[in-house]
Protein backbone atom coordinates (compact mmCIF):
# COMPACT_ATOMS: atom_id res chain seq x y z
CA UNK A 1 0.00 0.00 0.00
CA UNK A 2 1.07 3.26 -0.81
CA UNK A 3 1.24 6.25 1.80
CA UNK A 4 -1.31 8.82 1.19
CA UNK A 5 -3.57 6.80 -0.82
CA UNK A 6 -6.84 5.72 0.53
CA UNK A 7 -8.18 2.29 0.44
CA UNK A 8 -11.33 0.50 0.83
CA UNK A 9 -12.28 -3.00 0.14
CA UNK A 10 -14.17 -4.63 -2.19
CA UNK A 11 -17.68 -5.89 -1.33
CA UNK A 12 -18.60 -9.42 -1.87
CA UNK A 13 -21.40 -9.67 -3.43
CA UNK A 14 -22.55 -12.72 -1.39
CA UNK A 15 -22.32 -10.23 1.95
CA UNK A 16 -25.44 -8.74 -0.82
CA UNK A 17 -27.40 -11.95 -0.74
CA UNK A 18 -26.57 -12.87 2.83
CA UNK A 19 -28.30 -9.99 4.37
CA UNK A 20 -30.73 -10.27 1.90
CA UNK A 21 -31.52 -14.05 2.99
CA UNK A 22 -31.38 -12.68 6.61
CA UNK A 23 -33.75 -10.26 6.34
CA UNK A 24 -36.11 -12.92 4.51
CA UNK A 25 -35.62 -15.17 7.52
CA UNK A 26 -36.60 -12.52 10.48
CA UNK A 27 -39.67 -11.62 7.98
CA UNK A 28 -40.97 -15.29 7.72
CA UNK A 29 -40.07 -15.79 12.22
CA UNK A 30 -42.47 -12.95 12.60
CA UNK A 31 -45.30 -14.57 10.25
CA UNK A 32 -44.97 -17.37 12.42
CA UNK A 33 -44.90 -16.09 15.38
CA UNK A 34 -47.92 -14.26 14.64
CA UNK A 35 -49.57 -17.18 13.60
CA UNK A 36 -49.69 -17.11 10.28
CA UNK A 37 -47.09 -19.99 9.52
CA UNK A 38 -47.51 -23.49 7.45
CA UNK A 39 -45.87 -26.31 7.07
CA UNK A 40 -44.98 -24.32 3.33
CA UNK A 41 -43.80 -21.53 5.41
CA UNK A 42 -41.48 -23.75 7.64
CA UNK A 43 -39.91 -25.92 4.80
CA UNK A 44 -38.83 -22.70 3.11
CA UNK A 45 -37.49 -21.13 6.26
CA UNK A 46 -35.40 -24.07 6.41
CA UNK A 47 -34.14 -23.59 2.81
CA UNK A 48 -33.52 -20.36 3.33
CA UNK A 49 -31.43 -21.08 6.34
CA UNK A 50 -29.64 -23.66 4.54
CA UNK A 51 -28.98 -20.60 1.53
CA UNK A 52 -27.69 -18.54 4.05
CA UNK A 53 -25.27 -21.21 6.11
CA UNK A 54 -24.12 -21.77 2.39
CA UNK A 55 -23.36 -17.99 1.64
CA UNK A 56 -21.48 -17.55 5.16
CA UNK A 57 -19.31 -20.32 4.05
CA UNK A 58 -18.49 -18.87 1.15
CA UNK A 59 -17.89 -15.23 2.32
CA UNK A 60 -15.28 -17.14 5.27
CA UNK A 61 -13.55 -18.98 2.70
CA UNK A 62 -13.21 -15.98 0.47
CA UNK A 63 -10.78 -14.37 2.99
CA UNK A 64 -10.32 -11.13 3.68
CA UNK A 65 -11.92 -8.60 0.44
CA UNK A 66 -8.93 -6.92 -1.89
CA UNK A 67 -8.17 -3.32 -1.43
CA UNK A 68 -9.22 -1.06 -4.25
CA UNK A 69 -7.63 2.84 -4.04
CA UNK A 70 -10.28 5.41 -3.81
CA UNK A 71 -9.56 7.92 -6.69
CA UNK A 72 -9.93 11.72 -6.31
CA UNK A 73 -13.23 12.71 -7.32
CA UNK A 74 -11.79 15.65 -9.42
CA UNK A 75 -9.55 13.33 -10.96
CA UNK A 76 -11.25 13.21 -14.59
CA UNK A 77 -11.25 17.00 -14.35
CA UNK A 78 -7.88 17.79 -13.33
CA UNK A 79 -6.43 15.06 -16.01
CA UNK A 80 -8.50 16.81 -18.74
CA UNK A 81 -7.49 19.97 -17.95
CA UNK A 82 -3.75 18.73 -17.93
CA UNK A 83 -4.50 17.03 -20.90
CA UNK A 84 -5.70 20.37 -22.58
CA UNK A 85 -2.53 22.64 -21.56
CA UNK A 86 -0.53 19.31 -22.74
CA UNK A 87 -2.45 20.14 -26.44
CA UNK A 88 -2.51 23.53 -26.21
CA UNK A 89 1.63 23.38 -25.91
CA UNK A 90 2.43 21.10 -28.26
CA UNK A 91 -0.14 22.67 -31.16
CA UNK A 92 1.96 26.38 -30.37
CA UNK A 93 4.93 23.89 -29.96
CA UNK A 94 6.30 26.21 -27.55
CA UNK A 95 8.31 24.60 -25.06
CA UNK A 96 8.77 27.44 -22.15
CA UNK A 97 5.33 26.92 -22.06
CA UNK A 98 5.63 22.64 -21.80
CA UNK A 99 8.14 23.66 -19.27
CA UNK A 100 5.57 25.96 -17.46
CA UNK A 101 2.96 23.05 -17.69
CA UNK A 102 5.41 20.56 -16.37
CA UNK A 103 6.59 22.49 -13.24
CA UNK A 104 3.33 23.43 -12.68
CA UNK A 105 2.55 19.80 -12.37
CA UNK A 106 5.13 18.82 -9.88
CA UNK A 107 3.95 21.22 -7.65
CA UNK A 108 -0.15 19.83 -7.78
């Protein structure tokens, strides 16, 4: 990792599903609780269990996410507008001004 950069890590998209399953399970608990469960309604609570024992195996065996940098969000502006002196310099092919652009650039 590089100093001054910052990083965050990549989301598994079974952490997605997983709380997605969860949420499904507490939703079905309440039904029964309330007294509005079947013998439909338990089956698929199992399944759904199983589906979610399944994703938390995956997400532990998947180890710990890789680290992505987060970019500058005026980074597309300030490479365009380097980008644009770059042009402008070499179409007046002027190279105090390249210089200029260059220095200018060490300093950012």
């Amino acid at each position: 990792m590089q100093a001054g950069i910052a990083y965050h890590p990549v989301r598994i998209s079974g952490a997605t599903s997983a709380a997605k399953v969860s949420r499904q399970i507490r939703n079905m608990l309440e039904l029964i609780k309330e007294g509005m469960g079947s013998k439909t309604m338990v089956t698929e609570l199992r399944a759904l269990e199983d589906r979610h024992a399944e994703l938390s195996a995956e997400m532990a065996t998947a180890g710990t996410p890789e680290l992505m940098p987060v970019l500058h969000p005026n980074l597309p502006a300030n490479y365009r507008r380097r980008i644009e002196r770059l042009e402008r310099a070499m179409e007046y092919g002027a190279t105090i001004y390249v210089r200029k652009c260059v220095n200018q650039d060490e300093k950012l």
